[in-house]
PDB file of N, CA and C in Angstrom:
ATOM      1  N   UNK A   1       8.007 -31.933   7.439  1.00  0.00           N
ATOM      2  CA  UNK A   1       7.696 -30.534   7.194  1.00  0.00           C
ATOM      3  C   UNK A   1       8.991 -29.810   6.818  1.00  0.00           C
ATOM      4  N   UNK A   2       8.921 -29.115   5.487  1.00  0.00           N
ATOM      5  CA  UNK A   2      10.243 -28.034   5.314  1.00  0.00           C
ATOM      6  C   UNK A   2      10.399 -26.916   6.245  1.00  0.00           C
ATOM      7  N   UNK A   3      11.514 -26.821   5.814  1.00  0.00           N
ATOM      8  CA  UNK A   3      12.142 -25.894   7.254  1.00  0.00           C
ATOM      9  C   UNK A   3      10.810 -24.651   6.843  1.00  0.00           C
ATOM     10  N   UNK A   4      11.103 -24.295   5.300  1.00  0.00           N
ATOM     11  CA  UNK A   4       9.863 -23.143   4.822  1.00  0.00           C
ATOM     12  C   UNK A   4       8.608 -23.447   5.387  1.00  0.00           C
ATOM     13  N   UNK A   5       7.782 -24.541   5.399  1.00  0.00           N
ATOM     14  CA  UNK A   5       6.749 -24.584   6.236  1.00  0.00           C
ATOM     15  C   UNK A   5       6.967 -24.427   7.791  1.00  0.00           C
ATOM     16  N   UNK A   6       8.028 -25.012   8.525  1.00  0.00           N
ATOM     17  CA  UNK A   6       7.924 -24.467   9.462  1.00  0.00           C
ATOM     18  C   UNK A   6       8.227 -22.544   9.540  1.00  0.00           C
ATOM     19  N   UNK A   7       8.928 -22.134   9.209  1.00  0.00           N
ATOM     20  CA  UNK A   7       8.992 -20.570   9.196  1.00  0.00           C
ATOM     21  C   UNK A   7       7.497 -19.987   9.292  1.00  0.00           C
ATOM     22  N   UNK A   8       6.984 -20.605   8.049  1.00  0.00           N
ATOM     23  CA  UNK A   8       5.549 -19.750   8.123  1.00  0.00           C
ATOM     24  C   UNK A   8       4.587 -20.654   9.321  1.00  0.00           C
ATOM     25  N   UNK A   9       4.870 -21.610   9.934  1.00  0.00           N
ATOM     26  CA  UNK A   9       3.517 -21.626  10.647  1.00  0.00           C
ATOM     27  C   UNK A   9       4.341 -20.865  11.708  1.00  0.00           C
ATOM     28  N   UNK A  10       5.049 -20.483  11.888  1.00  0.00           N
ATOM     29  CA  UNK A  10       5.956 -19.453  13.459  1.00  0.00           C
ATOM     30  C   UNK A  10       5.544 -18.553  13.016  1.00  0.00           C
ATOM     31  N   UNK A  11       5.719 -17.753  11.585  1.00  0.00           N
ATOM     32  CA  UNK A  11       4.697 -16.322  11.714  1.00  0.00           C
ATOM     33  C   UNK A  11       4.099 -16.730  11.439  1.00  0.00           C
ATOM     34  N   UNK A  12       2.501 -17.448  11.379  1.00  0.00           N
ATOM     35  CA  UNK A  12       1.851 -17.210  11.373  1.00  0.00           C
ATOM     36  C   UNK A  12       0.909 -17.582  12.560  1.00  0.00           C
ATOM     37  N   UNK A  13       1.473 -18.252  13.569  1.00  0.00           N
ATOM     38  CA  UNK A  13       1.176 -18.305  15.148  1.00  0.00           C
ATOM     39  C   UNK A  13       0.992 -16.603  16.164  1.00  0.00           C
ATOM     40  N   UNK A  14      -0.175 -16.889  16.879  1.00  0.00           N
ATOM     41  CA  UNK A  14      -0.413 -16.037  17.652  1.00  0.00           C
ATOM     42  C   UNK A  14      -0.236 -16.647  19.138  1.00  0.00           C
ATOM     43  N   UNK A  15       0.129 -16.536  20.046  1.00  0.00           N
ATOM     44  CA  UNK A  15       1.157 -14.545  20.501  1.00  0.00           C
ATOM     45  C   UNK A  15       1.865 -15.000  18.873  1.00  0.00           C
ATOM     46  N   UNK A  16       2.643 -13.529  18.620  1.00  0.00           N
ATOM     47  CA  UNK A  16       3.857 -13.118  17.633  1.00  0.00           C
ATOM     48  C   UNK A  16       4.928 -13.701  18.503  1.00  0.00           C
ATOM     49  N   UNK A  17       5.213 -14.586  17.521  1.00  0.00           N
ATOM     50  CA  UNK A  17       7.052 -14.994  17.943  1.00  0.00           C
ATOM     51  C   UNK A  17       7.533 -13.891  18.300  1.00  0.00           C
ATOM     52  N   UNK A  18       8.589 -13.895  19.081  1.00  0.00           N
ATOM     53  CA  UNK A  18       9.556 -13.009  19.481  1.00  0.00           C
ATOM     54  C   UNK A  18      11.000 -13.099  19.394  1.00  0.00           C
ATOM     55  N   UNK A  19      11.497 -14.660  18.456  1.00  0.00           N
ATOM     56  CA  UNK A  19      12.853 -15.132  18.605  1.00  0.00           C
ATOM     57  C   UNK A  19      13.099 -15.171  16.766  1.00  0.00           C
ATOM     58  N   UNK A  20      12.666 -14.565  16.187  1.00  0.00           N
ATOM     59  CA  UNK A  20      12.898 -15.029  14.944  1.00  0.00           C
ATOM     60  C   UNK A  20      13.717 -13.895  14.223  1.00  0.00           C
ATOM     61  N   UNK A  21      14.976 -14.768  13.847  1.00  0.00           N
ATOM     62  CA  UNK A  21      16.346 -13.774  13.483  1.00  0.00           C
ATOM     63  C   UNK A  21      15.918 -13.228  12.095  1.00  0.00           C
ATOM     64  N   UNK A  22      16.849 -11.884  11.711  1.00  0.00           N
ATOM     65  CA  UNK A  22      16.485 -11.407  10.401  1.00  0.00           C
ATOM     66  C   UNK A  22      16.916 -12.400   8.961  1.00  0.00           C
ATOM     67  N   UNK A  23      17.866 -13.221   9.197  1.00  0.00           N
ATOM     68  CA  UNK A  23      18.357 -14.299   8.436  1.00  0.00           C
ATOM     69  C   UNK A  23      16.936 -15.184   8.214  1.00  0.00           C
ATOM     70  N   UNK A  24      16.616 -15.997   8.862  1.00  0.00           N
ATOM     71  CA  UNK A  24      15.364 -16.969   8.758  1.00  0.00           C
ATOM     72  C   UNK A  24      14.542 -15.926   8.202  1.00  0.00           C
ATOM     73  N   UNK A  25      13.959 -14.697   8.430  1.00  0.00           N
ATOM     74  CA  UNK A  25      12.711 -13.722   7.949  1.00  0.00           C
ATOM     75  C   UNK A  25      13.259 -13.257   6.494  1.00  0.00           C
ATOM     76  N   UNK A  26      14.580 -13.204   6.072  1.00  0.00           N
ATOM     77  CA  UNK A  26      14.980 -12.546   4.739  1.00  0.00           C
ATOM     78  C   UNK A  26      15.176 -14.188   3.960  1.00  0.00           C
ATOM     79  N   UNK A  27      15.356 -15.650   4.415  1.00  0.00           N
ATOM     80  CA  UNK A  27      15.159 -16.417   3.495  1.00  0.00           C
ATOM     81  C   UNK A  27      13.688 -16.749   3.100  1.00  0.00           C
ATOM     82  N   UNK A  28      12.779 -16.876   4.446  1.00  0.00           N
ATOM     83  CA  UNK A  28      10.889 -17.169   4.478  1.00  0.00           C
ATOM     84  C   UNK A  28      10.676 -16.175   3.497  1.00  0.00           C
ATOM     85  N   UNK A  29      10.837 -14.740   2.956  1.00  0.00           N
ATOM     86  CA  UNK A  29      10.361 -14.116   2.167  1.00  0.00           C
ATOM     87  C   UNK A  29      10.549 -14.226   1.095  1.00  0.00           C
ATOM     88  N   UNK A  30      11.715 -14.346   0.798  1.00  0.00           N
ATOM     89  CA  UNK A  30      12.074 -14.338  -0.576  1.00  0.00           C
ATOM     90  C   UNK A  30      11.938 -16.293  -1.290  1.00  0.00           C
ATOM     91  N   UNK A  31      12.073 -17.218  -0.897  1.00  0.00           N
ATOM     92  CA  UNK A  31      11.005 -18.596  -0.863  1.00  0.00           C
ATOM     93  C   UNK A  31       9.666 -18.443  -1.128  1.00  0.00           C
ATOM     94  N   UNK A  32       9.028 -17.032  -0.398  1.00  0.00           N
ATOM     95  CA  UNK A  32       7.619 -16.581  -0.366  1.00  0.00           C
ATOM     96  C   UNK A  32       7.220 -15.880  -1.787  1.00  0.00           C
ATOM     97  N   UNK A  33       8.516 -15.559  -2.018  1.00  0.00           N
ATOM     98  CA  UNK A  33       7.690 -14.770  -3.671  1.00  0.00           C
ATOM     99  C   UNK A  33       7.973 -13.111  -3.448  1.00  0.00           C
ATOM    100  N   UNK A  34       8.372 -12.190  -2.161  1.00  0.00           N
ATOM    101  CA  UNK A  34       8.785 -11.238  -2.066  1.00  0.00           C
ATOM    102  C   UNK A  34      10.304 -11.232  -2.987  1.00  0.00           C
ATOM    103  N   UNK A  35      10.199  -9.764  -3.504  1.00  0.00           N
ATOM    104  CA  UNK A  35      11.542  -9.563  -3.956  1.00  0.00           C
ATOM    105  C   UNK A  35      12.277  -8.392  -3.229  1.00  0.00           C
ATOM    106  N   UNK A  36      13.046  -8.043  -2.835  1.00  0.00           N
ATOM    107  CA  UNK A  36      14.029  -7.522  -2.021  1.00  0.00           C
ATOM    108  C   UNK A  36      14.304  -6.398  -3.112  1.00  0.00           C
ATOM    109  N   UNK A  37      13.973  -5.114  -3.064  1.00  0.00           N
ATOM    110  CA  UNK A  37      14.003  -3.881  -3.955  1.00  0.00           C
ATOM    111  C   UNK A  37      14.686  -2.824  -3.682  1.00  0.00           C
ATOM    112  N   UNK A  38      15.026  -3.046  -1.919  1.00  0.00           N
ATOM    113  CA  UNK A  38      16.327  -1.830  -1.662  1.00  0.00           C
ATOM    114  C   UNK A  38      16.317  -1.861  -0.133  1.00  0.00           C
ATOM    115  N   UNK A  39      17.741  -1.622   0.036  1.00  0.00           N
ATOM    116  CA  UNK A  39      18.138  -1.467   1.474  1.00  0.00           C
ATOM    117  C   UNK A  39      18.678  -0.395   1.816  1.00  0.00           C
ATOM    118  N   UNK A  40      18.003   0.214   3.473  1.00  0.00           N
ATOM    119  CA  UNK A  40      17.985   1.468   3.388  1.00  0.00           C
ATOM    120  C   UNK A  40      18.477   1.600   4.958  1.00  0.00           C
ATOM    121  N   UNK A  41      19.770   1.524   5.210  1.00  0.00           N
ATOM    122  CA  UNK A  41      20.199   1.410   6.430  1.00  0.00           C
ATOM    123  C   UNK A  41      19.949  -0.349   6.945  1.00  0.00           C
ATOM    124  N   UNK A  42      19.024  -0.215   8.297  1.00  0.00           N
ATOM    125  CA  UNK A  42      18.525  -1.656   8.546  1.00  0.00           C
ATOM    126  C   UNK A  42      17.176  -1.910   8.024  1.00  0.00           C
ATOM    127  N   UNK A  43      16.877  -1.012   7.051  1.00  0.00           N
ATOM    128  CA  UNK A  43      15.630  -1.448   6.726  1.00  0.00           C
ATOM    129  C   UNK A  43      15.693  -1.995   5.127  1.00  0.00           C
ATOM    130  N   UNK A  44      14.998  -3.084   5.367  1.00  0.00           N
ATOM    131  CA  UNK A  44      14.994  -4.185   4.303  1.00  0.00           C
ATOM    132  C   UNK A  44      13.833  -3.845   3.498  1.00  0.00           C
ATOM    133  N   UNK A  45      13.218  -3.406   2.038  1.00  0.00           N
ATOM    134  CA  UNK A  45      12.264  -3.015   1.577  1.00  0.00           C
ATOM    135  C   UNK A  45      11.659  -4.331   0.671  1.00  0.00           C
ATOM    136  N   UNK A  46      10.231  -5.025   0.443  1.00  0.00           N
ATOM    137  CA  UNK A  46      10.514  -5.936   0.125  1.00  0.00           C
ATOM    138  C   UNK A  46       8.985  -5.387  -0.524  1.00  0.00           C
ATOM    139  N   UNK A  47       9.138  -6.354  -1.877  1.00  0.00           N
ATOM    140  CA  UNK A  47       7.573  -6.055  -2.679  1.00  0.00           C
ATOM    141  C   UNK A  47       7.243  -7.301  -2.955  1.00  0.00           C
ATOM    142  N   UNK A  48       5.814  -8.071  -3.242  1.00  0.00           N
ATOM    143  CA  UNK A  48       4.579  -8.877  -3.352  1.00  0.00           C
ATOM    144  C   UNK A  48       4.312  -8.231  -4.653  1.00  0.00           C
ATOM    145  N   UNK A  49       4.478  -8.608  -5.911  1.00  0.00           N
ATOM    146  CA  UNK A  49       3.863  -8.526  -6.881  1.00  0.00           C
ATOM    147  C   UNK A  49       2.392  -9.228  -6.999  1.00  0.00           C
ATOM    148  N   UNK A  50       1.228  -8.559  -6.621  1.00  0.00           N
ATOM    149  CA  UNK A  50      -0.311  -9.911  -6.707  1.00  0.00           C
ATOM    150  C   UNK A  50      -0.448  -9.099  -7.954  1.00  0.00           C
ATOM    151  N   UNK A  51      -2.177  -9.666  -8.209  1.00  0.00           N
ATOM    152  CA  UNK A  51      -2.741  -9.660  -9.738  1.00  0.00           C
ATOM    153  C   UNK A  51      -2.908  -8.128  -9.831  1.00  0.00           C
ATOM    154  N   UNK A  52      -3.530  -7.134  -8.976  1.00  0.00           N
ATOM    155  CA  UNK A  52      -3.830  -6.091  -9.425  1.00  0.00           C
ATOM    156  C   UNK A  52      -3.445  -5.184  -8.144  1.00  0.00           C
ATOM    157  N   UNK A  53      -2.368  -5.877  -7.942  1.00  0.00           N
ATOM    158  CA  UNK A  53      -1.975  -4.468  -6.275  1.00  0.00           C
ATOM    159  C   UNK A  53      -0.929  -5.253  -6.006  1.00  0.00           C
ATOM    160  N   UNK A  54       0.414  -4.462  -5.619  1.00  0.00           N
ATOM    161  CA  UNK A  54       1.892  -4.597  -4.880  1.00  0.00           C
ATOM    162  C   UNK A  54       1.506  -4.863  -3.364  1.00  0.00           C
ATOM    163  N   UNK A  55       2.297  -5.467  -2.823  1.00  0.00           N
ATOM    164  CA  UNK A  55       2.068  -5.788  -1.247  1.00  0.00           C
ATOM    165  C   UNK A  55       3.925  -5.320  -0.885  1.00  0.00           C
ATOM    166  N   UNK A  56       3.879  -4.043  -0.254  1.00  0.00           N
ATOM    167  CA  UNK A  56       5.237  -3.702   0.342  1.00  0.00           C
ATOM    168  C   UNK A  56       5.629  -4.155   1.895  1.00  0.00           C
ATOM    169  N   UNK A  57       6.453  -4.648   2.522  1.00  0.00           N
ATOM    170  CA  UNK A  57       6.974  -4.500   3.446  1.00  0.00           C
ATOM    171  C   UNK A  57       8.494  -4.070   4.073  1.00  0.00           C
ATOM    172  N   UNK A  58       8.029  -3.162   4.816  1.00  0.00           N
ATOM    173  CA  UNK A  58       9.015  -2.267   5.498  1.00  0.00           C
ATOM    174  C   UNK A  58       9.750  -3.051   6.800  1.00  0.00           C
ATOM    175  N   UNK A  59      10.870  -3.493   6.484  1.00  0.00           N
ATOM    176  CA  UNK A  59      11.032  -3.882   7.828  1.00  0.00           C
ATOM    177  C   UNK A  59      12.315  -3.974   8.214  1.00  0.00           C
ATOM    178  N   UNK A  60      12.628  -3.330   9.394  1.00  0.00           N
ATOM    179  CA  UNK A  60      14.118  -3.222  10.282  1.00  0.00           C
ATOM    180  C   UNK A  60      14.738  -4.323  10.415  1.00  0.00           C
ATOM    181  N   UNK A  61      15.578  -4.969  10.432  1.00  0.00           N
ATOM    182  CA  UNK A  61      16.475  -6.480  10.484  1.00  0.00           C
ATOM    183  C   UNK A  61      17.559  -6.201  11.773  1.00  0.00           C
ATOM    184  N   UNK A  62      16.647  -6.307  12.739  1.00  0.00           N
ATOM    185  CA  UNK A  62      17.334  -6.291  14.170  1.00  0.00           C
ATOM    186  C   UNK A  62      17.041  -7.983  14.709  1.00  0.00           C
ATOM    187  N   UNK A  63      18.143  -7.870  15.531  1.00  0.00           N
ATOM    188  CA  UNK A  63      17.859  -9.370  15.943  1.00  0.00           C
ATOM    189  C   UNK A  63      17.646  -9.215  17.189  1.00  0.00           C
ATOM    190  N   UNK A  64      16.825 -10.037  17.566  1.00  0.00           N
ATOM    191  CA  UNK A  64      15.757 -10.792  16.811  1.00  0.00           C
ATOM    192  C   UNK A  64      14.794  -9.434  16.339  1.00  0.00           C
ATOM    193  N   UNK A  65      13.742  -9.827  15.102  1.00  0.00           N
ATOM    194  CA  UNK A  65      13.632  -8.601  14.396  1.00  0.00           C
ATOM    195  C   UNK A  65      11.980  -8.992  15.629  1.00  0.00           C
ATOM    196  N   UNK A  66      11.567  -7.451  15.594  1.00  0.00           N
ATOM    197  CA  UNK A  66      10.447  -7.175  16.858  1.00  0.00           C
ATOM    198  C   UNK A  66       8.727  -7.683  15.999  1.00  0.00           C
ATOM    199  N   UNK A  67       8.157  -8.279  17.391  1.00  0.00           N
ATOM    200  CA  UNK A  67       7.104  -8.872  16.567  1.00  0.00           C
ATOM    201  C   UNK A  67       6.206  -7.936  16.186  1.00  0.00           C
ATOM    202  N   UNK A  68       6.339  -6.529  16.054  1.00  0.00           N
ATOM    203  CA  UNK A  68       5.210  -6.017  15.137  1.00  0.00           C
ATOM    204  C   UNK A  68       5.603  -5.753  13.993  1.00  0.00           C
ATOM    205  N   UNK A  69       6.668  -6.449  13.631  1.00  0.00           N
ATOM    206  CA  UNK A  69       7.056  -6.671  11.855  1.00  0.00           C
ATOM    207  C   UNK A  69       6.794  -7.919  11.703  1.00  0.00           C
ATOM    208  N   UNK A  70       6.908  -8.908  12.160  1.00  0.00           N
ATOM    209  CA  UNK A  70       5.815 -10.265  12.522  1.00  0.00           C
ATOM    210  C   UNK A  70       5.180 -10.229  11.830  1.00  0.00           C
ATOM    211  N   UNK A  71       4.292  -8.772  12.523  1.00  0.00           N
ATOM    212  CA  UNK A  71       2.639  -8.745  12.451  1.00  0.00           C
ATOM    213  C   UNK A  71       2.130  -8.598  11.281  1.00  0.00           C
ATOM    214  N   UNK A  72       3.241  -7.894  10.909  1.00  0.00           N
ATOM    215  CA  UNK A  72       2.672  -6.930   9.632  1.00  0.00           C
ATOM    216  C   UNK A  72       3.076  -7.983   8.030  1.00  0.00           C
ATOM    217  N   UNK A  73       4.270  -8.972   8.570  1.00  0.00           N
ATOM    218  CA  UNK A  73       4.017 -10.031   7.587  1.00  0.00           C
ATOM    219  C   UNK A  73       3.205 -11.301   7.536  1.00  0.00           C
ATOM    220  N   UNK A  74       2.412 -11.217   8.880  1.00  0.00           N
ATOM    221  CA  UNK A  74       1.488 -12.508   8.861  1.00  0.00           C
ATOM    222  C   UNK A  74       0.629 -11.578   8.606  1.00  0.00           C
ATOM    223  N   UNK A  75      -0.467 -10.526   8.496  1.00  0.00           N
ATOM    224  CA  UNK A  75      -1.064  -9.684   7.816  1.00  0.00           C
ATOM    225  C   UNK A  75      -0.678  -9.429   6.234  1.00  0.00           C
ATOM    226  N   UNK A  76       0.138  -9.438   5.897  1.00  0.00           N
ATOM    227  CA  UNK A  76       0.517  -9.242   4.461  1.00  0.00           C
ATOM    228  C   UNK A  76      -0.002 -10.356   3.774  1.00  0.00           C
ATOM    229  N   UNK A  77       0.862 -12.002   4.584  1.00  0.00           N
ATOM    230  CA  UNK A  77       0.445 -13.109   4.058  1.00  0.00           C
ATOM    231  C   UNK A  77      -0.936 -13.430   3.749  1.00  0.00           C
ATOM    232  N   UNK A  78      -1.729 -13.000   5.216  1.00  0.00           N
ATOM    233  CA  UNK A  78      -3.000 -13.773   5.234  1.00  0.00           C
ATOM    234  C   UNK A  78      -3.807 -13.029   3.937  1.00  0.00           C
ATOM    235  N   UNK A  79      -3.723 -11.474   3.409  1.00  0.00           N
ATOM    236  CA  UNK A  79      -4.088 -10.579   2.310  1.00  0.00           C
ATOM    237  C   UNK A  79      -3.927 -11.304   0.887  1.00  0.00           C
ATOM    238  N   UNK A  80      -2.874 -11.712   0.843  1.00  0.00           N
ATOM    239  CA  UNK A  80      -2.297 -12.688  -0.335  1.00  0.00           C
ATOM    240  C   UNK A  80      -3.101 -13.890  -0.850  1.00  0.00           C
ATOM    241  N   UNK A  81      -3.045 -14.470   0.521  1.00  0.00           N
ATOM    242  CA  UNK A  81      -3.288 -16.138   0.496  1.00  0.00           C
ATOM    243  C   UNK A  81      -4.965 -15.736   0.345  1.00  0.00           C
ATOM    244  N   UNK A  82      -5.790 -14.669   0.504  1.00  0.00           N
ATOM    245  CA  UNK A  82      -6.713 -14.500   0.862  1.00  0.00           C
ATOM    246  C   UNK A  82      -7.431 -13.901  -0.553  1.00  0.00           C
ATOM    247  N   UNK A  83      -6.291 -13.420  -1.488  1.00  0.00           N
ATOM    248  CA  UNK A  83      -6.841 -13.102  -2.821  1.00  0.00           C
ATOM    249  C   UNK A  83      -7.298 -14.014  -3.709  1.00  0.00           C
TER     250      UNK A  83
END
């Protein structure tokens, strides 16, 4: 298994990880197809180009970064994978 498959089955495991550094979450995304569009303090802005709608995520890069930004990228994913 690539390290990238492992990343995503950790977010995408329930409970939400709670140990996963902003380094591992800013390489899993951008591997993922997010592009990194602006940084705004600690917040990392990241866009999902799909077929007919942008998928944004907002997210603080604290370490370890908190699992309801987790949440909100295993929610993003499952939207994606789900189109």
């Amino acid at each position: 298994m690539s390290t990238f498959e492992k990343m995503k089955e950790k977010i995408m495991r329930t409970p939400t990880s709670n140990n996963i550094m902003p380094e591992e979450l800013k390489n899993f995304l951008v591997k993922y197809g997010f592009v990194l569009k602006h940084v705004n303090g600690s917040h990392f802005i990241y866009e999902y180009p799909a077929n007919n709608r942008t998928f944004v995520l907002n997210i603080p890069m604290h370490k370890p970064v908190k699992p309801t930004y987790i949440d909100q990228v295993r929610k993003q994913i499952t939207e994606i994978e789900g189109e």
